[in-house]
PDB file of N, CA and C in Angstrom:
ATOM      1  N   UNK A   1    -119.521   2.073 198.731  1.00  0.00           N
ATOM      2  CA  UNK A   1    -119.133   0.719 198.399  1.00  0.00           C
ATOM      3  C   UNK A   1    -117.863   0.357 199.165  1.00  0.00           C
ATOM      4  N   UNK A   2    -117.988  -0.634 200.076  1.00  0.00           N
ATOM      5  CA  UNK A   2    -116.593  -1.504 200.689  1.00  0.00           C
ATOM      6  C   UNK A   2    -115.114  -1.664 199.631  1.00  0.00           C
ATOM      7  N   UNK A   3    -114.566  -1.322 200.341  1.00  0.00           N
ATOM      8  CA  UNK A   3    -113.122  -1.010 199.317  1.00  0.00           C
ATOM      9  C   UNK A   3    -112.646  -2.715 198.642  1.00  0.00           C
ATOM     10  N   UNK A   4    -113.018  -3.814 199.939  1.00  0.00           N
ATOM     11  CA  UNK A   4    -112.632  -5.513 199.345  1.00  0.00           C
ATOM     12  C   UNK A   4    -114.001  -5.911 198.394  1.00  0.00           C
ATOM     13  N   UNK A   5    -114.992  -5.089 198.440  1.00  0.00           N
ATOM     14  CA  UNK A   5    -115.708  -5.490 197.009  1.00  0.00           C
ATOM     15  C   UNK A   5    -115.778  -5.035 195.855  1.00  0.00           C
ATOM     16  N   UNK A   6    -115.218  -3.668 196.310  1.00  0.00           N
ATOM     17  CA  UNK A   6    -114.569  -3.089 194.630  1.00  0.00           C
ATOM     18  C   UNK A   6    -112.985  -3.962 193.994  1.00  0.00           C
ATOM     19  N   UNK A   7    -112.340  -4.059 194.710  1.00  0.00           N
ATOM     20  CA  UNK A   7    -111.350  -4.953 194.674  1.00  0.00           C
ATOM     21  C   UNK A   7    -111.481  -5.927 194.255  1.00  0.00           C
ATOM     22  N   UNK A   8    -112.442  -6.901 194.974  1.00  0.00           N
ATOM     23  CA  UNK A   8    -112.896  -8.337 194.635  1.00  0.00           C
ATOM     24  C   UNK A   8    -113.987  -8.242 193.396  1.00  0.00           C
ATOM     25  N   UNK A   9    -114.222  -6.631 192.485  1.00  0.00           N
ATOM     26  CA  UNK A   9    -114.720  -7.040 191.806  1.00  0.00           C
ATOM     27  C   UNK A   9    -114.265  -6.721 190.435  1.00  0.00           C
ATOM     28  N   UNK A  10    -113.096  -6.316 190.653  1.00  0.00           N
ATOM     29  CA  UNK A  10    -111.819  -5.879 189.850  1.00  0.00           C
ATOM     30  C   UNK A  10    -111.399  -6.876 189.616  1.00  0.00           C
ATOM     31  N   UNK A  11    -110.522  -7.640 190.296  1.00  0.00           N
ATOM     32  CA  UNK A  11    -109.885  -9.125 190.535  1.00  0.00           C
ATOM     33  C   UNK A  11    -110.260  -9.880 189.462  1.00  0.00           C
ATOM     34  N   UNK A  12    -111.901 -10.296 189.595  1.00  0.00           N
ATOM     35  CA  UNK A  12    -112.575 -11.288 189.107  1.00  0.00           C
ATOM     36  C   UNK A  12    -113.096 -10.505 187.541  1.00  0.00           C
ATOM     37  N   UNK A  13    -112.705  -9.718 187.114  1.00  0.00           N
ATOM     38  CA  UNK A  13    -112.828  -8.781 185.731  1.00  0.00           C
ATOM     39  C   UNK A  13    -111.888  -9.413 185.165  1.00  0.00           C
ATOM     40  N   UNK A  14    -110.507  -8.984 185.709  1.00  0.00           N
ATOM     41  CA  UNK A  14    -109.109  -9.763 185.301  1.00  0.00           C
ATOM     42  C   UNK A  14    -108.975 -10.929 185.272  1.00  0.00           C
ATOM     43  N   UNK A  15    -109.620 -11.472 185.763  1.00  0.00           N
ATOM     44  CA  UNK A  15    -109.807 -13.188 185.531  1.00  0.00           C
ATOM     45  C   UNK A  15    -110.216 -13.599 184.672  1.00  0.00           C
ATOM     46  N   UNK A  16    -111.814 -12.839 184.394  1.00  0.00           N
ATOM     47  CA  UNK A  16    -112.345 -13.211 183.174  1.00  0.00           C
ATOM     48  C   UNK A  16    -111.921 -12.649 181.855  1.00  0.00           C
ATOM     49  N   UNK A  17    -111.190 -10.898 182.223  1.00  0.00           N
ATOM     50  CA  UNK A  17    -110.716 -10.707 180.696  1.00  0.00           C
ATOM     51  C   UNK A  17    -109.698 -10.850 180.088  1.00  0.00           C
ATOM     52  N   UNK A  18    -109.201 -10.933 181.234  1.00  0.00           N
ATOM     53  CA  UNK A  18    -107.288 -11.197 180.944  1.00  0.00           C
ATOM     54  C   UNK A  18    -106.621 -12.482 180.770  1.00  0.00           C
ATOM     55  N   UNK A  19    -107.144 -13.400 181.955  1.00  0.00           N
ATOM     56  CA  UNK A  19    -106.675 -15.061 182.518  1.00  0.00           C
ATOM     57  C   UNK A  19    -107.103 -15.596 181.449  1.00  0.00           C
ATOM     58  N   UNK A  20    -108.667 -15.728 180.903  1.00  0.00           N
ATOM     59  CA  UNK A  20    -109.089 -16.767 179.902  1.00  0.00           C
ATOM     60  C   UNK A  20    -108.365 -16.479 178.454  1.00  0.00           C
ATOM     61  N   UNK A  21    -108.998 -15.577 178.328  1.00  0.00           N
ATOM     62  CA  UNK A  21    -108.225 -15.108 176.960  1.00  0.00           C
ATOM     63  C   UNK A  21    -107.058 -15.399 176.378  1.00  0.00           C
ATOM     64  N   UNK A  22    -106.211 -15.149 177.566  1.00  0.00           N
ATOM     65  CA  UNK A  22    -104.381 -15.710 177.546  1.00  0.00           C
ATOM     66  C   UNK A  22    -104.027 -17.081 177.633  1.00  0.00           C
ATOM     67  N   UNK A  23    -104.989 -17.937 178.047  1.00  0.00           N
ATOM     68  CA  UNK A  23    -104.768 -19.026 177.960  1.00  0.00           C
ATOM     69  C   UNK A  23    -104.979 -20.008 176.794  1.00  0.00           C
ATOM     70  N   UNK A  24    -106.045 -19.260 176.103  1.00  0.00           N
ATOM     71  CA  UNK A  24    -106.557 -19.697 175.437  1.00  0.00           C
ATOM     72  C   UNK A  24    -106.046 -19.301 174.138  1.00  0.00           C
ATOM     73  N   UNK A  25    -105.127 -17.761 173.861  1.00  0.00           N
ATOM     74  CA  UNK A  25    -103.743 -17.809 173.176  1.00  0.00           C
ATOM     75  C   UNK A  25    -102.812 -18.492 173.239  1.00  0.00           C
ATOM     76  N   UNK A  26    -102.316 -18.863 174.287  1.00  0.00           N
ATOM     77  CA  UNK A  26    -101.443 -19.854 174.768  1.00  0.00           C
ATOM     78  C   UNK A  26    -101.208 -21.208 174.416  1.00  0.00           C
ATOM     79  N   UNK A  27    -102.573 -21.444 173.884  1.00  0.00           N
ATOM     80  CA  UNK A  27    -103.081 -22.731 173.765  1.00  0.00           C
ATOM     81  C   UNK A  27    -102.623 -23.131 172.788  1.00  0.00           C
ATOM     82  N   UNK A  28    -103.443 -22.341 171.878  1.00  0.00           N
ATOM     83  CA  UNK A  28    -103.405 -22.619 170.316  1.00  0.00           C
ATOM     84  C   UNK A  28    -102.900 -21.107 169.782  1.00  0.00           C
ATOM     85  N   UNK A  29    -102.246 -21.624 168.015  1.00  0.00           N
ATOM     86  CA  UNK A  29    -101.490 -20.492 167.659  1.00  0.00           C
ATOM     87  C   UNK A  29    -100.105 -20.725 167.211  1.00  0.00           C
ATOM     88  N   UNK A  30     -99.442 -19.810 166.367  1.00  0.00           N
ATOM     89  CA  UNK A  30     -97.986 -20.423 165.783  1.00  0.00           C
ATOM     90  C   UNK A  30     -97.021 -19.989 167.659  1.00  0.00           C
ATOM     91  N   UNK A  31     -95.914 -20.185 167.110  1.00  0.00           N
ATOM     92  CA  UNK A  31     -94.863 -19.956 168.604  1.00  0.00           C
ATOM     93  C   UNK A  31     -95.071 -18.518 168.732  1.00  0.00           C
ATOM     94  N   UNK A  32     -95.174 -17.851 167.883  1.00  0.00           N
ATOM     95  CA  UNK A  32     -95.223 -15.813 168.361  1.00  0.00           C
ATOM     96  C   UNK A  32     -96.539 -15.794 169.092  1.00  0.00           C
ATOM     97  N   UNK A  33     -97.359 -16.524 168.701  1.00  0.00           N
ATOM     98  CA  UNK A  33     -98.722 -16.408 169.915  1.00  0.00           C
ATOM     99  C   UNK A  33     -99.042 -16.907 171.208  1.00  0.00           C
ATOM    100  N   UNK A  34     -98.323 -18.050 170.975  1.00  0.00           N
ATOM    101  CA  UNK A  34     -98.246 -18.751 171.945  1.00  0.00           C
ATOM    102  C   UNK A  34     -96.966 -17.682 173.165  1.00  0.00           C
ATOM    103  N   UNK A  35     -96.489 -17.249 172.510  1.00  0.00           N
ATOM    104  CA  UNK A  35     -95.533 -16.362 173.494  1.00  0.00           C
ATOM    105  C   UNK A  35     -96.214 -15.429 173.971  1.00  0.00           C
ATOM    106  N   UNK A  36     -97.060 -14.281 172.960  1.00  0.00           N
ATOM    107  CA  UNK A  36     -97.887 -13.278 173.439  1.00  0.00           C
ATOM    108  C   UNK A  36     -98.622 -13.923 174.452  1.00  0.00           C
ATOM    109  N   UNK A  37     -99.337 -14.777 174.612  1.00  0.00           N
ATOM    110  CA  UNK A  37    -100.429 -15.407 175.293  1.00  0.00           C
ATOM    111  C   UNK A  37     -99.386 -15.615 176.661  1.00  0.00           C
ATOM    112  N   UNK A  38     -98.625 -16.366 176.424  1.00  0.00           N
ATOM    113  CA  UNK A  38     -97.533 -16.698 178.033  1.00  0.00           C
ATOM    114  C   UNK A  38     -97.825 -14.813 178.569  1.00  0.00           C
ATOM    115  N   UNK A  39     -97.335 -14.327 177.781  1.00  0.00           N
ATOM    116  CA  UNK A  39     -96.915 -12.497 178.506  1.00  0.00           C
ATOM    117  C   UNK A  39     -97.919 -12.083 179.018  1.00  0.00           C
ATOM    118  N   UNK A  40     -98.974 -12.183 178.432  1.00  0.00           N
ATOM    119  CA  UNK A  40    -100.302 -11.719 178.405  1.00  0.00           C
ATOM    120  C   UNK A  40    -100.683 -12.432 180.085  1.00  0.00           C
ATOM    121  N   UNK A  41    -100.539 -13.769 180.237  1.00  0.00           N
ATOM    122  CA  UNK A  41    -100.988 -14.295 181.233  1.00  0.00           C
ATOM    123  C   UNK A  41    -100.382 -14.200 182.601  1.00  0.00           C
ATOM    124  N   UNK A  42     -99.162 -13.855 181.963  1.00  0.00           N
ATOM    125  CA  UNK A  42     -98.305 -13.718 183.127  1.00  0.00           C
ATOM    126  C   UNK A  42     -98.387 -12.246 183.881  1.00  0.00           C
ATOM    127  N   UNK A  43     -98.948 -11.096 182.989  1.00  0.00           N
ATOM    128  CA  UNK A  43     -98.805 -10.159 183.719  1.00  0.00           C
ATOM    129  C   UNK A  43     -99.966  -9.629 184.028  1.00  0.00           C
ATOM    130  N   UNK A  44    -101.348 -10.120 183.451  1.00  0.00           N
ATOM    131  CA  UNK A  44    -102.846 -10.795 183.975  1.00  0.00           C
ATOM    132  C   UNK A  44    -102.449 -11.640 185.463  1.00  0.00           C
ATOM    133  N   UNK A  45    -101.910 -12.372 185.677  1.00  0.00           N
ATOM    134  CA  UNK A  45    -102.063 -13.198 186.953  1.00  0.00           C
ATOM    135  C   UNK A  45    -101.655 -12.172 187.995  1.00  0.00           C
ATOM    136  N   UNK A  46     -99.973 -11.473 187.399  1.00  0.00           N
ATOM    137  CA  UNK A  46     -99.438 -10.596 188.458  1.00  0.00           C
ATOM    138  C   UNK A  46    -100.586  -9.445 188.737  1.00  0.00           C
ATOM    139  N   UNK A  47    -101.058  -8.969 188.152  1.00  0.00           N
ATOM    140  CA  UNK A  47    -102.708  -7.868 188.845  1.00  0.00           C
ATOM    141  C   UNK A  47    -103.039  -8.665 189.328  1.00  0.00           C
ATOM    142  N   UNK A  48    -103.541  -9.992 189.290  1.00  0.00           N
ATOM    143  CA  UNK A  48    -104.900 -10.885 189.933  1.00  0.00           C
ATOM    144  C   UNK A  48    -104.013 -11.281 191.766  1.00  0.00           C
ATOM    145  N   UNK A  49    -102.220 -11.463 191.516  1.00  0.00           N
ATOM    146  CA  UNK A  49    -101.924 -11.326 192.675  1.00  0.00           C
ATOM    147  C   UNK A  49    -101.946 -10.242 193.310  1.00  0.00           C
ATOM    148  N   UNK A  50    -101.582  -9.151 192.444  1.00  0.00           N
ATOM    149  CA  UNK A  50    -101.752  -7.915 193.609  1.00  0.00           C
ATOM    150  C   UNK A  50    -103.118  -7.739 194.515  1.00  0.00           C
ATOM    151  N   UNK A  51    -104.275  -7.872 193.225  1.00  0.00           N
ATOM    152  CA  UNK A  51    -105.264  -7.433 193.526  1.00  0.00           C
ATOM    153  C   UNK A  51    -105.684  -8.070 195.147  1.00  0.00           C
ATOM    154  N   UNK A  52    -105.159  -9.691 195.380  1.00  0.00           N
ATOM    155  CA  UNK A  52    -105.913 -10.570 196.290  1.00  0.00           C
ATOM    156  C   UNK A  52    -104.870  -9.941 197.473  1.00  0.00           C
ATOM    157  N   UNK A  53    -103.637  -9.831 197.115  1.00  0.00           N
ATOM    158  CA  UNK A  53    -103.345  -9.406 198.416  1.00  0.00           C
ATOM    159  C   UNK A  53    -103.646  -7.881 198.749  1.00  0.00           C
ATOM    160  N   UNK A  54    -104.091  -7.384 198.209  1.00  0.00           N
ATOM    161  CA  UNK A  54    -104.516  -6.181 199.035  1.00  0.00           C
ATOM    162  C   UNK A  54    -106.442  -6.361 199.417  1.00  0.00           C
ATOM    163  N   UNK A  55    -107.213  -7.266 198.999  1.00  0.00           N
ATOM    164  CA  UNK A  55    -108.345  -8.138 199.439  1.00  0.00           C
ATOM    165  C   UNK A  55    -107.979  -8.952 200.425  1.00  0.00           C
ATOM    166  N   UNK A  56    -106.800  -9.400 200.977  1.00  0.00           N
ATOM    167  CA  UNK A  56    -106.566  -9.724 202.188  1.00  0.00           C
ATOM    168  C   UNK A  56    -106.086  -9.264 202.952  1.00  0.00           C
ATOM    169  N   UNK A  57    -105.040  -7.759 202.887  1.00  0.00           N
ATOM    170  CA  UNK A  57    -105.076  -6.927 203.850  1.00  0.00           C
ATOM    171  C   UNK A  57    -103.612  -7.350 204.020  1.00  0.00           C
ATOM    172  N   UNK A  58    -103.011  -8.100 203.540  1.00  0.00           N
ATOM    173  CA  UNK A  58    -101.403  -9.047 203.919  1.00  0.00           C
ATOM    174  C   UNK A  58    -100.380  -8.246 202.628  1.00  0.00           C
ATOM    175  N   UNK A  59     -99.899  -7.160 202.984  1.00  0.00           N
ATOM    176  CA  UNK A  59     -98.505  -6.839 202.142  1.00  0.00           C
ATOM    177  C   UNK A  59     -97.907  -7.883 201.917  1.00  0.00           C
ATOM    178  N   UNK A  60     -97.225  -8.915 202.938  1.00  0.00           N
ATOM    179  CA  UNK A  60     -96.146  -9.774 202.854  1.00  0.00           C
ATOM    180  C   UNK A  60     -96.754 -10.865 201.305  1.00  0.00           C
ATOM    181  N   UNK A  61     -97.797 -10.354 200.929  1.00  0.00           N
ATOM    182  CA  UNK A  61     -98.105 -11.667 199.717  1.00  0.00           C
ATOM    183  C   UNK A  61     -97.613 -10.578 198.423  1.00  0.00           C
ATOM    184  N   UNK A  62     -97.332  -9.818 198.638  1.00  0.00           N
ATOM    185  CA  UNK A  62     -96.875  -9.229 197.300  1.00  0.00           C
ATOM    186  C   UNK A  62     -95.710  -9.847 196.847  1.00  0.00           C
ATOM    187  N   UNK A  63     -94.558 -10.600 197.588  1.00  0.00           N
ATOM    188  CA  UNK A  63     -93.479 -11.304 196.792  1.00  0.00           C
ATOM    189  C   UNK A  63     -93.762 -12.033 196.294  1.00  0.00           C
ATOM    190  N   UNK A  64     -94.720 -12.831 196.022  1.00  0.00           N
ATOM    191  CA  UNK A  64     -95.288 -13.343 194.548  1.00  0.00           C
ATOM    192  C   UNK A  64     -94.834 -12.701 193.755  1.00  0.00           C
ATOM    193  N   UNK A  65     -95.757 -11.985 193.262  1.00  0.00           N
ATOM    194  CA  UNK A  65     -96.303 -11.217 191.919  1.00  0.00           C
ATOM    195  C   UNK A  65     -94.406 -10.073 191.745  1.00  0.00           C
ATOM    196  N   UNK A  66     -93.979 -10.052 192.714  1.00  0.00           N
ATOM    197  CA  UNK A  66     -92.695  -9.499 192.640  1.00  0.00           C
ATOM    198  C   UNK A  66     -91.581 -10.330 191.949  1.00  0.00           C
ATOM    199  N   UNK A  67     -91.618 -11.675 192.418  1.00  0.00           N
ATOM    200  CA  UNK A  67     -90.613 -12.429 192.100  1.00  0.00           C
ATOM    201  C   UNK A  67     -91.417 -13.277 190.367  1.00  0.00           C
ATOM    202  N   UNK A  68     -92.492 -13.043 190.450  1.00  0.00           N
ATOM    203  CA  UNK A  68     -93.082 -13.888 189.218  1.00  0.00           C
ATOM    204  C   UNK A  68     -92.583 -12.881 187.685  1.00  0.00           C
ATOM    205  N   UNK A  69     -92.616 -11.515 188.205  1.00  0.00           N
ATOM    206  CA  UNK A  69     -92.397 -10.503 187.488  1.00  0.00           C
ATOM    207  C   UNK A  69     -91.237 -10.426 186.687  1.00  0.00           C
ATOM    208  N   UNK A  70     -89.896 -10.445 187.585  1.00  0.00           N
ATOM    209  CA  UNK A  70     -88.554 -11.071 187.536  1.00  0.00           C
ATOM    210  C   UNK A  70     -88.500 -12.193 186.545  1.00  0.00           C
ATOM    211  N   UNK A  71     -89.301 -13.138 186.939  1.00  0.00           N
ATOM    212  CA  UNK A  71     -89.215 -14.650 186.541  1.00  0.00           C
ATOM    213  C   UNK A  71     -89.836 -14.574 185.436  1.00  0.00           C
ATOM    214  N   UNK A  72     -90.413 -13.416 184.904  1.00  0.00           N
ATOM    215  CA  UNK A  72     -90.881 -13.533 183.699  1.00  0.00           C
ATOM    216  C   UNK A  72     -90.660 -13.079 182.546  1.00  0.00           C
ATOM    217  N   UNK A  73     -89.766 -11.821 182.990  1.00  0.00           N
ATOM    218  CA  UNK A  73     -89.125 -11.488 182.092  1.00  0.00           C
ATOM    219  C   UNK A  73     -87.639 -12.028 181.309  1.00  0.00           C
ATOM    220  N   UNK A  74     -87.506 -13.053 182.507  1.00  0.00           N
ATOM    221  CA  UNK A  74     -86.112 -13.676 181.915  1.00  0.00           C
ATOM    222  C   UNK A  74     -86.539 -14.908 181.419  1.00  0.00           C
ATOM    223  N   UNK A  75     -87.814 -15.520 181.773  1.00  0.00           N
ATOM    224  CA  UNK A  75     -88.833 -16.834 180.919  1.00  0.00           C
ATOM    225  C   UNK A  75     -88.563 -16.346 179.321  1.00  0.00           C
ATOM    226  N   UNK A  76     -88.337 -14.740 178.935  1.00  0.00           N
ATOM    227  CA  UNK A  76     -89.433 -14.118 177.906  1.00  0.00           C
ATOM    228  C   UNK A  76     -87.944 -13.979 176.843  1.00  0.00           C
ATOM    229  N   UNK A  77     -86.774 -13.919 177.317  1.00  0.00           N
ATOM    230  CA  UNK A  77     -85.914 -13.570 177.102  1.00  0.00           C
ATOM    231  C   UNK A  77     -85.298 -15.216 176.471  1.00  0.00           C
ATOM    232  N   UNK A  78     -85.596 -16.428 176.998  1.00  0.00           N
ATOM    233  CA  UNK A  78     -84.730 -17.016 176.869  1.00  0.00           C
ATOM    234  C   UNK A  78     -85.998 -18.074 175.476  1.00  0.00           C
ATOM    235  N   UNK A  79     -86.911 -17.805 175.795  1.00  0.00           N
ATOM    236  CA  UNK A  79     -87.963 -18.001 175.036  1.00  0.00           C
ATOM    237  C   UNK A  79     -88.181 -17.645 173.544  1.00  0.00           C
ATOM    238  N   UNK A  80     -87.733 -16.172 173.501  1.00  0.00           N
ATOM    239  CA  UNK A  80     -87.266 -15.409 172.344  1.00  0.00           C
ATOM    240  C   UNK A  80     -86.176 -16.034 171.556  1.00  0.00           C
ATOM    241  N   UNK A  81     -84.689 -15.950 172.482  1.00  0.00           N
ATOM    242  CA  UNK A  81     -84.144 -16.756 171.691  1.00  0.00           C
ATOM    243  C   UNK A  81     -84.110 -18.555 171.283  1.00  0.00           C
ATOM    244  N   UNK A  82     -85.028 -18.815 171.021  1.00  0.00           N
ATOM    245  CA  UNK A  82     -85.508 -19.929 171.042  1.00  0.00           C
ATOM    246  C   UNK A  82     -86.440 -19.839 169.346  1.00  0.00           C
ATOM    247  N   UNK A  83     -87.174 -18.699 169.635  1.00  0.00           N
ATOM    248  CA  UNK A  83     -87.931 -18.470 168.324  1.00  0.00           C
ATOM    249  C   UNK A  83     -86.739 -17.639 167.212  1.00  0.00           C
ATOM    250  N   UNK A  84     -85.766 -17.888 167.131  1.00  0.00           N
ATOM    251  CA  UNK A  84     -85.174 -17.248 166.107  1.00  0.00           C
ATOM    252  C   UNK A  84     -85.296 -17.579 165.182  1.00  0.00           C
ATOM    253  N   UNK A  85     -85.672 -17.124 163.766  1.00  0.00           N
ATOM    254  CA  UNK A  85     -86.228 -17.158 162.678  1.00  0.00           C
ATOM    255  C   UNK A  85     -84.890 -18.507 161.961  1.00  0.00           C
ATOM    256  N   UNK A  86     -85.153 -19.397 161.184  1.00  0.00           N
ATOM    257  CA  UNK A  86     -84.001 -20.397 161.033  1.00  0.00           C
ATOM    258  C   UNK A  86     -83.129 -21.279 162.168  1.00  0.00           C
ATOM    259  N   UNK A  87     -83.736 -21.269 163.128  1.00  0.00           N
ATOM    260  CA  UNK A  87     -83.236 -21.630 164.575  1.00  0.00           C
ATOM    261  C   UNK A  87     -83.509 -22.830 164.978  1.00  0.00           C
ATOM    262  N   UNK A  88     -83.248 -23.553 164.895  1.00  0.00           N
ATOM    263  CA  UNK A  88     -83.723 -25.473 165.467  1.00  0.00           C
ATOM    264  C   UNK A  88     -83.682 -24.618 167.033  1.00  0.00           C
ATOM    265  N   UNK A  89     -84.622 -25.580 168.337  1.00  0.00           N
ATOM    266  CA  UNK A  89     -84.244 -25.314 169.301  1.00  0.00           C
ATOM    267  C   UNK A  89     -83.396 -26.459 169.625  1.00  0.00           C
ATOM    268  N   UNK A  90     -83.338 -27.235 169.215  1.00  0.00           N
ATOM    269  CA  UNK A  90     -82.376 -28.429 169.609  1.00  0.00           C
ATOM    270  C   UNK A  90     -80.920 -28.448 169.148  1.00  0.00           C
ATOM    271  N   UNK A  91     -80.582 -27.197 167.891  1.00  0.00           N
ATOM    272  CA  UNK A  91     -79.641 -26.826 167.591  1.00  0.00           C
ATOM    273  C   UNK A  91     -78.686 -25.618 168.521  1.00  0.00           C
ATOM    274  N   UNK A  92     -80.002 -25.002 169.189  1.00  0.00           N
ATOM    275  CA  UNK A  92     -79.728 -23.756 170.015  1.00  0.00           C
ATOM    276  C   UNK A  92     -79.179 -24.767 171.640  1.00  0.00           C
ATOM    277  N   UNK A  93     -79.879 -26.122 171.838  1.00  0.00           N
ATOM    278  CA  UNK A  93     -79.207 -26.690 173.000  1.00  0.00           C
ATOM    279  C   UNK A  93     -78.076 -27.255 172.887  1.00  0.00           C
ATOM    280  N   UNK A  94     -77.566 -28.007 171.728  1.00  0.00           N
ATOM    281  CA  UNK A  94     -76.911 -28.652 171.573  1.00  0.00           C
ATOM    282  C   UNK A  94     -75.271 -27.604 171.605  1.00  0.00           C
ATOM    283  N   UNK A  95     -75.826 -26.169 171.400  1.00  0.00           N
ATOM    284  CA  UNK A  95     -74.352 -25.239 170.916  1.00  0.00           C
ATOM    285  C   UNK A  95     -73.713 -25.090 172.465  1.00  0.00           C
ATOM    286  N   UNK A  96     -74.855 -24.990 173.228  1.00  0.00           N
ATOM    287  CA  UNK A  96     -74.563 -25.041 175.006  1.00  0.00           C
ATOM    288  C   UNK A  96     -73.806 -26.319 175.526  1.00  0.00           C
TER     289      UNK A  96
END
């Protein structure tokens, strides 16, 4: 079996088991799900980037999924404090 159709058929697994699913947490759900679902999707997409750039043969596309990684953990961080149990978020902007 060709190594870009095992790949490309990996990819498209993660699409369907990971991408939909998370979005569709994302969607609907109290704020703790809706967060799982963001995490969930975000680190579902980062495989779905790795996966394509090595289906295209181009290292240089991995700073995506590098910098999204970064970007997501500090999304996750500032997100959190946002859900603090007794927490207005408009109380949490207004202290800034």
């Amino acid at each position: 079996m060709d190594t870009a159709i095992l790949w490309s058929a990996v990819t498209l697994a993660l699409l369907l088991f990971g991408v939909v699913p998370s979005l569709f947490l994302a969607a609907r759900g109290t704020d703790v799900q809706r967060l799982v679902g963001l995490q969930l999707l975000t680190g579902s997409s980062i495989m779905v980037l790795i996966g394509l750039s090595i289906i295209v043969g181009q290292s240089s596309y991995l700073i995506v999924p590098l910098v999204l990684a970064v970007l997501a953990s500090i999304g996750t961080l500032v997100y959190t404090r946002l859900l603090k149990p007794g927490t207005d978020a408009q109380a949490v902007r207004d202290e800034e």
